[in-house]
N, C-alpha and C. Protein backbone atom coordinates (compact mmCIF):
# COMPACT_ATOMS: atom_id res chain seq x y z
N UNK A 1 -47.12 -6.58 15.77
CA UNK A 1 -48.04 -7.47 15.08
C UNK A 1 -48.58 -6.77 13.83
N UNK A 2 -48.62 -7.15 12.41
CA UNK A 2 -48.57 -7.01 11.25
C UNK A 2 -50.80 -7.28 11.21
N UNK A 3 -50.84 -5.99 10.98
CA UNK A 3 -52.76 -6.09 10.98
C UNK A 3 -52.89 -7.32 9.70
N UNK A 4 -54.20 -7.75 9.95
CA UNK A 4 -54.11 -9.00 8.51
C UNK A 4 -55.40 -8.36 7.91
N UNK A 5 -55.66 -9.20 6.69
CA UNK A 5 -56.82 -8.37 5.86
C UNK A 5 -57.80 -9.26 6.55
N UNK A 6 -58.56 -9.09 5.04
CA UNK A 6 -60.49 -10.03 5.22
C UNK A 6 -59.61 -11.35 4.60
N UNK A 7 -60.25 -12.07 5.80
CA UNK A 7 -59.88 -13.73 5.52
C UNK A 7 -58.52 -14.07 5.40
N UNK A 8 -57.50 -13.38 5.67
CA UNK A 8 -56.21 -14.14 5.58
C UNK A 8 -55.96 -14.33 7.16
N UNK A 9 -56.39 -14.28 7.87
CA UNK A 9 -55.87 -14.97 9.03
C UNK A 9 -56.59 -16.46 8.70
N UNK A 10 -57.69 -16.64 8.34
CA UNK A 10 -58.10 -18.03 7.96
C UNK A 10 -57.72 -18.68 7.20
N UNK A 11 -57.11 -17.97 6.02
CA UNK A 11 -56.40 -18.43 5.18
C UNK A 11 -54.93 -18.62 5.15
N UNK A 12 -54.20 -18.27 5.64
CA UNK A 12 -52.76 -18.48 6.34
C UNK A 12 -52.66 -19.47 6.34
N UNK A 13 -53.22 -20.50 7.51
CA UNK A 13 -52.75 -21.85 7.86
C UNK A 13 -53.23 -22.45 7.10
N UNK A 14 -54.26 -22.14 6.07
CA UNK A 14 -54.09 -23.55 5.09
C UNK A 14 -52.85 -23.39 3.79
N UNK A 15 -52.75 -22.34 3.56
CA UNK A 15 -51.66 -22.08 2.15
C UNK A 15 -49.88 -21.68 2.55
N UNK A 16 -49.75 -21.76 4.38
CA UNK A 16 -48.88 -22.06 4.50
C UNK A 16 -48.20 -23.87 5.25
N UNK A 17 -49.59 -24.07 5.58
CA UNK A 17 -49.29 -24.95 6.60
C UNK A 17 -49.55 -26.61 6.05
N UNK A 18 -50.40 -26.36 5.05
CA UNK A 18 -50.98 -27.88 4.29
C UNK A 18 -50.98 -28.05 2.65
N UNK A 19 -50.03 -26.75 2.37
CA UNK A 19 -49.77 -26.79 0.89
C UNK A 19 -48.02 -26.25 0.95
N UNK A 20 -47.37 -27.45 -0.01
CA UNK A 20 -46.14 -27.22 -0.12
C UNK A 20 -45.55 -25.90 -0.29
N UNK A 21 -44.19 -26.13 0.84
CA UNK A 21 -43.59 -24.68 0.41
C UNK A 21 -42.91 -24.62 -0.80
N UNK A 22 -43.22 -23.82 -1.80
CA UNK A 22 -42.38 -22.96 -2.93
C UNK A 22 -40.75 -23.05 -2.41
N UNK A 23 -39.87 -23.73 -2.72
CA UNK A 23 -38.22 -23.17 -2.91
C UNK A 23 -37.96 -21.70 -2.67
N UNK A 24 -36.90 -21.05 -1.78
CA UNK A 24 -36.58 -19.67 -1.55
C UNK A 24 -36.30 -18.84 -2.81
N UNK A 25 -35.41 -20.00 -4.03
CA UNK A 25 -35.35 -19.25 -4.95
C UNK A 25 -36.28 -18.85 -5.89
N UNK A 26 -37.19 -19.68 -5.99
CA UNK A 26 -38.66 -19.83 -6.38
C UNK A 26 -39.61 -18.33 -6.01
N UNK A 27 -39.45 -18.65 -4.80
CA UNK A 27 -40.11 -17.26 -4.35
C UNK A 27 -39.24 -15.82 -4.52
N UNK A 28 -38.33 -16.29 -4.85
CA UNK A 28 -37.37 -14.77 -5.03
C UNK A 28 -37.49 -14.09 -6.70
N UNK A 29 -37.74 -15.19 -7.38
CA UNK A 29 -37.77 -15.12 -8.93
C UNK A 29 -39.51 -14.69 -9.29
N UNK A 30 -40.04 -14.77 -8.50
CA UNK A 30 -41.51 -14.71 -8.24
C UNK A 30 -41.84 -13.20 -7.96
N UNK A 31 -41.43 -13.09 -6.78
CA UNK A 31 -40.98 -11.84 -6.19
C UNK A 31 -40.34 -10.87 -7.04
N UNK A 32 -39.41 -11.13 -7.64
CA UNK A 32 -38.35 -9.83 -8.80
C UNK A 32 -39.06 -9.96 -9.82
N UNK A 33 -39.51 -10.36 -10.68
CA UNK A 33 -40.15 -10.19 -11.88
C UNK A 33 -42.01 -10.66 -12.13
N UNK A 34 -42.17 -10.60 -11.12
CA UNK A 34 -43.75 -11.11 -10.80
C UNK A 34 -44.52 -9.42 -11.69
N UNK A 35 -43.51 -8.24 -10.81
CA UNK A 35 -44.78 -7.29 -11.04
C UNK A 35 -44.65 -6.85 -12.70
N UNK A 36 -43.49 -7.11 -13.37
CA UNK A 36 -43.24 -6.79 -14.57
C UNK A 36 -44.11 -8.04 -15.27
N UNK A 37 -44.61 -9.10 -15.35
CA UNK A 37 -45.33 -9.88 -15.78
C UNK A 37 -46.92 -9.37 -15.41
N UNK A 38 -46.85 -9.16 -14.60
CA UNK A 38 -48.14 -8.40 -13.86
C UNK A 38 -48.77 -7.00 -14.81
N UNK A 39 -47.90 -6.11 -14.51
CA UNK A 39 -48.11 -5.00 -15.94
C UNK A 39 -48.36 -5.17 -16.84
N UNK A 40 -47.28 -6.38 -17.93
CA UNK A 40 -47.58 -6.51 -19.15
C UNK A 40 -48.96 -7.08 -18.99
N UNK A 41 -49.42 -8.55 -18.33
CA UNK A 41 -50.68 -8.89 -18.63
C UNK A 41 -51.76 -7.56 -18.36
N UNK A 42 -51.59 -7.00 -17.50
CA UNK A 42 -52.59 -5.69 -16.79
C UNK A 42 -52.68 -4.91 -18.31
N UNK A 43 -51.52 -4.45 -18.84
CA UNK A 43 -51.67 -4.14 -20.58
C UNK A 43 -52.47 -4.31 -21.24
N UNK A 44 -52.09 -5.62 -21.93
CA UNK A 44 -52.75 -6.66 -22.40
C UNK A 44 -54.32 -6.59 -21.98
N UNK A 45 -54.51 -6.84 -20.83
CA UNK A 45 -56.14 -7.22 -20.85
C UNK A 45 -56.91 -5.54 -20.42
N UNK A 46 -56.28 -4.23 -20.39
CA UNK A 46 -56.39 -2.98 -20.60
C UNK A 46 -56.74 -2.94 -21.98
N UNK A 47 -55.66 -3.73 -23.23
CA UNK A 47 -56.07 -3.34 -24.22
C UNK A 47 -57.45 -4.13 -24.76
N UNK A 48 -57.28 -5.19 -24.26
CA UNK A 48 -58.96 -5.92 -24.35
C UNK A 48 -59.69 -5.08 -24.18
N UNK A 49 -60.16 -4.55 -22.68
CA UNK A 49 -61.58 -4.00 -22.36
C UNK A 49 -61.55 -2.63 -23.10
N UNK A 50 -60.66 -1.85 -23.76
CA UNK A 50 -60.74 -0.83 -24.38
C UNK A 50 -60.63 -1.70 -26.04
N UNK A 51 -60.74 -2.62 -26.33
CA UNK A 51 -61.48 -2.65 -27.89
C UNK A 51 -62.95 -3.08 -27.64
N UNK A 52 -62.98 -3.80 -26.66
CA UNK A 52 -64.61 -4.19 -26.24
C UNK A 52 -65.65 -2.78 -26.49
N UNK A 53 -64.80 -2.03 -25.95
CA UNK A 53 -65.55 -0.53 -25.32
C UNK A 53 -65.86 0.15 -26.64
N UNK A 54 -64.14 0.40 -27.40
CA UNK A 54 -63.86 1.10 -28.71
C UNK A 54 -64.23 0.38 -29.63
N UNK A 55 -63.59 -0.15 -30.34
CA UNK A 55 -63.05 -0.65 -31.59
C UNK A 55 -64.68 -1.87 -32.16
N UNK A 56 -64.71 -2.70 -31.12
CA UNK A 56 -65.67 -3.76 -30.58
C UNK A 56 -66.85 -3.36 -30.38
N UNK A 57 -67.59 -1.67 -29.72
CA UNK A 57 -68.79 -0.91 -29.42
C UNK A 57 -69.87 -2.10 -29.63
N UNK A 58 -69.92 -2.09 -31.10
CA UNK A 58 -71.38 -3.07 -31.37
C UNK A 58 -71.18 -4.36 -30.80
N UNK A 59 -69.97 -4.63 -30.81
CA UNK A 59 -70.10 -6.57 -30.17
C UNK A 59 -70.30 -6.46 -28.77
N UNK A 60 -70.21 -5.50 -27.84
CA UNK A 60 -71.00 -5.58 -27.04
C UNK A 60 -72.39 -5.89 -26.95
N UNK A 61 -73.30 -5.62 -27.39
CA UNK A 61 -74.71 -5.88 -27.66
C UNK A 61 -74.48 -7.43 -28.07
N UNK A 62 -74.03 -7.45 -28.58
CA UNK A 62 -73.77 -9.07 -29.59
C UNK A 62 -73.13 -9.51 -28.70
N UNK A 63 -72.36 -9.46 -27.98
CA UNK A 63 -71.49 -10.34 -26.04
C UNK A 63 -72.32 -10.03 -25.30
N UNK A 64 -73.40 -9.34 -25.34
CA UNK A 64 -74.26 -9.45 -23.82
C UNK A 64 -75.42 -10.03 -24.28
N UNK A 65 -75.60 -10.02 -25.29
CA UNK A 65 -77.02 -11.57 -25.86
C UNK A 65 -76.56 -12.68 -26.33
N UNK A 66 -75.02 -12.86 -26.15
CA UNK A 66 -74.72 -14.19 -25.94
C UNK A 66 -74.61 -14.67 -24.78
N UNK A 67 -74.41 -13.65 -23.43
CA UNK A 67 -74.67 -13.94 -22.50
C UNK A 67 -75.54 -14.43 -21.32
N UNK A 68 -76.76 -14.67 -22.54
CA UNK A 68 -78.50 -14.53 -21.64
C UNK A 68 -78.67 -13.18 -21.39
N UNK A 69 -78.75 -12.09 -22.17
CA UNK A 69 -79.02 -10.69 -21.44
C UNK A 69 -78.24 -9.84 -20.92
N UNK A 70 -77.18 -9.99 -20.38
CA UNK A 70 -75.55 -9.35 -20.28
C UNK A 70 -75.55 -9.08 -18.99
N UNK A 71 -76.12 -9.88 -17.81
CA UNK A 71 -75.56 -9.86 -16.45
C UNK A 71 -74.18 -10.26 -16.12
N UNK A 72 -73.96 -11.51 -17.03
CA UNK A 72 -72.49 -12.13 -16.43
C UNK A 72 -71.90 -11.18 -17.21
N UNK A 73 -72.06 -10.64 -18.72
CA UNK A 73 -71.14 -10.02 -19.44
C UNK A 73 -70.65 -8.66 -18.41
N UNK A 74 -71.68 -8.01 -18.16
CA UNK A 74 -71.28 -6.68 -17.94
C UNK A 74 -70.57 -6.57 -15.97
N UNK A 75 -70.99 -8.17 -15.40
CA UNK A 75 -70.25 -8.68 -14.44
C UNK A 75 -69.06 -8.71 -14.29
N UNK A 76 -68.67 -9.36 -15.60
CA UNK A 76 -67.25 -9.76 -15.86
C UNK A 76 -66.70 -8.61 -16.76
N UNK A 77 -67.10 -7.36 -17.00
CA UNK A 77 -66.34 -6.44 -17.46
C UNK A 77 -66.11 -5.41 -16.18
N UNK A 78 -67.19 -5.47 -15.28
CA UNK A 78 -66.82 -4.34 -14.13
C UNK A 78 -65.66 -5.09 -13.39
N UNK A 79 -65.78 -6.72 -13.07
CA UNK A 79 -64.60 -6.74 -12.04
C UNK A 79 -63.39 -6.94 -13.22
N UNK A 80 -63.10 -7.20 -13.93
CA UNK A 80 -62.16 -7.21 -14.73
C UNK A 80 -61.79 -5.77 -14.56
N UNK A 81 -62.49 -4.13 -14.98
CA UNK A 81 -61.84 -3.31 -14.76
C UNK A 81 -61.24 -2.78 -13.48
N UNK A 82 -62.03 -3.67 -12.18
CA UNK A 82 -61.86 -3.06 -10.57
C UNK A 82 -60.25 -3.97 -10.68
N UNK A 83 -60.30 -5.33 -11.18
CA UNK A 83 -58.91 -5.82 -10.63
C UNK A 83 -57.86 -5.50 -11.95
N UNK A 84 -57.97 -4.84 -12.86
CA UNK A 84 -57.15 -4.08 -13.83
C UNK A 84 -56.25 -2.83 -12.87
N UNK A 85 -57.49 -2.22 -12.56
CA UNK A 85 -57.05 -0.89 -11.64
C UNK A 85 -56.03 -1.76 -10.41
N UNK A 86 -56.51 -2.54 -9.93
CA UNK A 86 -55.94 -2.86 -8.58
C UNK A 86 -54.40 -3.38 -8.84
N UNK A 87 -54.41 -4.10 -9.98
CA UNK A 87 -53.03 -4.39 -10.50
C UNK A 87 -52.09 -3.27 -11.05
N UNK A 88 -52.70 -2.35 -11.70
CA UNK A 88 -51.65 -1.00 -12.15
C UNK A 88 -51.40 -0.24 -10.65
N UNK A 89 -52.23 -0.85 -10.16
CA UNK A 89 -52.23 0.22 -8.48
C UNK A 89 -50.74 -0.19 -7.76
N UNK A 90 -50.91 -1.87 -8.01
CA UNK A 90 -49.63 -2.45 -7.38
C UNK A 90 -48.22 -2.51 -7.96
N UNK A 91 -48.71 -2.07 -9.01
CA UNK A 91 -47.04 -2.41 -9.85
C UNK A 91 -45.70 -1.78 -8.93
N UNK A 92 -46.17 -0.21 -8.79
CA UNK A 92 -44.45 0.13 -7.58
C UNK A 92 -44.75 -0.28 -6.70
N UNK A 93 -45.44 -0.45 -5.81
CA UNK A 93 -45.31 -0.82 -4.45
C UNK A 93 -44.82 -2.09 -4.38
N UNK A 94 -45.21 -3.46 -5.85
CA UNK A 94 -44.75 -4.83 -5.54
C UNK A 94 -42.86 -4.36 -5.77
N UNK A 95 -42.93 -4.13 -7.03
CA UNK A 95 -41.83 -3.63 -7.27
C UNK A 95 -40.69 -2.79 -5.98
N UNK A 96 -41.31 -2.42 -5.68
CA UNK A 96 -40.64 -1.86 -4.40
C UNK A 96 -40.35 -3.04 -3.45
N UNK A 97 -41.14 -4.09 -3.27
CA UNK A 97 -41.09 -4.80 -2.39
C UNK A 97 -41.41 -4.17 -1.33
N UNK A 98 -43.11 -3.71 -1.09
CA UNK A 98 -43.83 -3.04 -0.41
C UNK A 98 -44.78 -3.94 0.03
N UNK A 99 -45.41 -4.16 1.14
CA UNK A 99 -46.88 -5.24 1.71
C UNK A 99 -47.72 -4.73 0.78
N UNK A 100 -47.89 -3.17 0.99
CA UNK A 100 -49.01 -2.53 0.23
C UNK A 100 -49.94 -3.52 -0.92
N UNK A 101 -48.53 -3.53 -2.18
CA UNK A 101 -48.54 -4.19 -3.29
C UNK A 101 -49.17 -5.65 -3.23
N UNK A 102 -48.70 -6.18 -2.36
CA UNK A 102 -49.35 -7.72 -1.92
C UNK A 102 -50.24 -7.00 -1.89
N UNK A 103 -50.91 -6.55 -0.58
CA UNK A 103 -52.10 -6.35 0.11
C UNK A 103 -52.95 -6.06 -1.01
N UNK A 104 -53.10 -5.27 -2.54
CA UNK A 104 -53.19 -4.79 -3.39
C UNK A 104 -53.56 -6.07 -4.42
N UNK A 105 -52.91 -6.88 -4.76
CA UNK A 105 -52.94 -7.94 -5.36
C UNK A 105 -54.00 -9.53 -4.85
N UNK A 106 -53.67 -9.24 -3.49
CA UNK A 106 -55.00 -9.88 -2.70
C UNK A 106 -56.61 -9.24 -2.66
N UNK A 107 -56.42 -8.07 -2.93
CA UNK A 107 -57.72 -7.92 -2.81
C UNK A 107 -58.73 -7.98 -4.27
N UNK A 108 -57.43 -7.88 -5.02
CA UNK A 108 -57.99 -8.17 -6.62
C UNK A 108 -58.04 -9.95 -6.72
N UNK A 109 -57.69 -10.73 -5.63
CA UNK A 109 -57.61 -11.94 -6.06
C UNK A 109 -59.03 -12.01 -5.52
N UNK A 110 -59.41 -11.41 -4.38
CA UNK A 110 -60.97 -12.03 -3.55
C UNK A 110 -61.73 -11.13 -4.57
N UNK A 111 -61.69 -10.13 -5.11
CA UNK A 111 -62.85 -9.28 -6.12
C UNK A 111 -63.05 -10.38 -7.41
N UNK A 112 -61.72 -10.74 -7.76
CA UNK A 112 -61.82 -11.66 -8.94
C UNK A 112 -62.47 -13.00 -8.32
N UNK A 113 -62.43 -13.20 -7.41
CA UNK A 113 -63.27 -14.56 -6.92
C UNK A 113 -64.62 -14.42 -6.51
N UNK A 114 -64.70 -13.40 -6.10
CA UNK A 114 -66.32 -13.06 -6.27
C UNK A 114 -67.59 -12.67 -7.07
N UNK A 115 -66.41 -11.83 -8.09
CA UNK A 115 -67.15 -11.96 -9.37
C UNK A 115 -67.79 -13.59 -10.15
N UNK A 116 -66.52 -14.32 -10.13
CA UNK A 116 -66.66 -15.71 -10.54
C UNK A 116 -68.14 -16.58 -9.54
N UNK A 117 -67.77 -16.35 -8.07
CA UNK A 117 -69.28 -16.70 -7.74
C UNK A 117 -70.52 -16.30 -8.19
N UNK A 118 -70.67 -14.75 -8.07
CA UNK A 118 -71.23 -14.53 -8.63
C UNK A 118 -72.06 -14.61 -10.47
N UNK A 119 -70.83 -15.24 -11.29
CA UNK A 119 -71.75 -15.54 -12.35
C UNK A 119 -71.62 -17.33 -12.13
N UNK A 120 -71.58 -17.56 -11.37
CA UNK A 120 -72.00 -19.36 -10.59
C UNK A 120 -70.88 -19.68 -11.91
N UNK A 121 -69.65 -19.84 -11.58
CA UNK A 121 -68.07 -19.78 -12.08
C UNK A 121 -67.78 -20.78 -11.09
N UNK A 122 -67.94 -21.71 -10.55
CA UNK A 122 -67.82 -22.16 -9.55
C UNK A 122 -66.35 -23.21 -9.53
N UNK A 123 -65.91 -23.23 -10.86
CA UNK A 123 -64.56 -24.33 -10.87
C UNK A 123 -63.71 -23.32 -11.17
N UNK A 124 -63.72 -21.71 -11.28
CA UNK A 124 -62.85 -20.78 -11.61
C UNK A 124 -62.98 -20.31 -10.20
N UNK A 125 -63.54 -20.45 -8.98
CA UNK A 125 -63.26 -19.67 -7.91
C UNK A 125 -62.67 -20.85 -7.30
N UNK A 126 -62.92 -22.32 -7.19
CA UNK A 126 -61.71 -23.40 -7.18
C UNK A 126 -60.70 -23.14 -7.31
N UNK A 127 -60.96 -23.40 -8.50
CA UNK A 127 -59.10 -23.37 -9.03
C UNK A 127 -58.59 -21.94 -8.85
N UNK A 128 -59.02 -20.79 -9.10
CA UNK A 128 -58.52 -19.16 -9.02
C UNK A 128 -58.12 -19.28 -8.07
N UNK A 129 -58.90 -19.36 -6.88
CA UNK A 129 -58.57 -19.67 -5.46
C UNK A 129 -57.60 -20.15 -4.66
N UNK A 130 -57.22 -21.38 -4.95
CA UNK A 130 -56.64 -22.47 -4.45
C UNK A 130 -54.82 -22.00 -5.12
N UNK A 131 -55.08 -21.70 -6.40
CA UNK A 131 -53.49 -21.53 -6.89
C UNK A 131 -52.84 -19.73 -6.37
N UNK A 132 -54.12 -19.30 -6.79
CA UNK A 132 -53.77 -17.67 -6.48
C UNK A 132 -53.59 -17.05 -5.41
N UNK A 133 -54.39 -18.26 -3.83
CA UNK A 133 -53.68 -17.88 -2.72
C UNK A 133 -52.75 -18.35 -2.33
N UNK A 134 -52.45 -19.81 -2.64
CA UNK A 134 -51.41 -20.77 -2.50
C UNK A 134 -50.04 -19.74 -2.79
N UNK A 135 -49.79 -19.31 -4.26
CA UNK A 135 -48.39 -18.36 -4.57
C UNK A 135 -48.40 -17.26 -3.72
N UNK A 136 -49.59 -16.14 -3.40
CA UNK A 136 -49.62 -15.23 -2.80
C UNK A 136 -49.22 -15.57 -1.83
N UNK A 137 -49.84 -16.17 -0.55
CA UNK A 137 -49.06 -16.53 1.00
C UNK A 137 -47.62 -17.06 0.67
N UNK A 138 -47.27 -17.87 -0.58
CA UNK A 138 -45.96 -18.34 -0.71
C UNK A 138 -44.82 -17.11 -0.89
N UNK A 139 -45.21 -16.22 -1.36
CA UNK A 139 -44.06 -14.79 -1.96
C UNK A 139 -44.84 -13.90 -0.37
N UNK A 140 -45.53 -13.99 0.61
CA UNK A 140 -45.90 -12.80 0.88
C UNK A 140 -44.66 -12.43 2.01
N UNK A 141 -43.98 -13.07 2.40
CA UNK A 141 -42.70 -13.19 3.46
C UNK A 141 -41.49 -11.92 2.46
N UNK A 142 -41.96 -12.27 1.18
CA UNK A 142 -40.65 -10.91 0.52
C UNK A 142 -40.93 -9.94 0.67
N UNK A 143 -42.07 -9.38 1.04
CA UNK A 143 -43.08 -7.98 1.17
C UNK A 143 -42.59 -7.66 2.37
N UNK A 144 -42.60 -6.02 2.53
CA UNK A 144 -42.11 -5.65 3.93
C UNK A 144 -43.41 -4.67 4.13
N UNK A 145 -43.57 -4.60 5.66
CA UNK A 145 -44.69 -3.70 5.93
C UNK A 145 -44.36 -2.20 5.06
């Protein structure tokens, strides 16, 4: 018996059982080039929070008093960097076709959904939610312990 995380035993039967299955090839094309799409965006929004930090310094002040005071700002820059990390974390292991890598990619999906509650995001932990576990339980059968 395969240990399960936080909330995917609850979540199982709804994103396998009451939301359409994904096509095998679907999930295989998902599966082989998921983590190389994964990196580049992980890049990409790496190179964001390092012009925010660098390049950007002062528009911080100027993004966190557009924010009401910079709770959501500096909200949405810590989990952005926790699920940055969590995605460079997964790249070999998905690539490998490792659980790890899933397991890895799920937990940046519930950090990224909690952040979103937390700044009362409430149609981005919807929708984040609903699509981001839906594919995850759909590819998680290619993952090997």
């Amino acid at each position: 018996m395969e240990p399960k995380l936080i909330l995917e035993k609850e979540l199982e039967p709804i994103f396998l059982e009451k939301f359409p299955e994904f096509p095998e090839n679907v999930k295989e094309v998902i599966a082989q080039y998921g983590p190389y799409v994964l990196l580049v965006l992980s890049i990409i929004g790496l190179l964001g929070l390092l012009t925010a930090f660098g390049l950007g310094g002062a528009a911080i002040g100027i993004g966190a008093a557009a924010y009401g005071g910079g709770f959501n700002f500096y909200i949405g820059i810590t989990i952005s960097i926790i699920t940055l990390v969590l995605y460079l974390m997964a790249f070999s292991p998905l690539r490998a076709r490792k659980r790890a890598g899933w397991n890895l990619i799920y937990y940046a999906l519930l950090i990224s959904l909690l952040g979103n509650l937390i700044q009362l995001n409430i149609l981005g932990v919807i929708i984040g939610g609903i699509v981001g576990f839906w594919v995850l339980f759909q590819i998680r059968s290619k993952y090997i312990l």
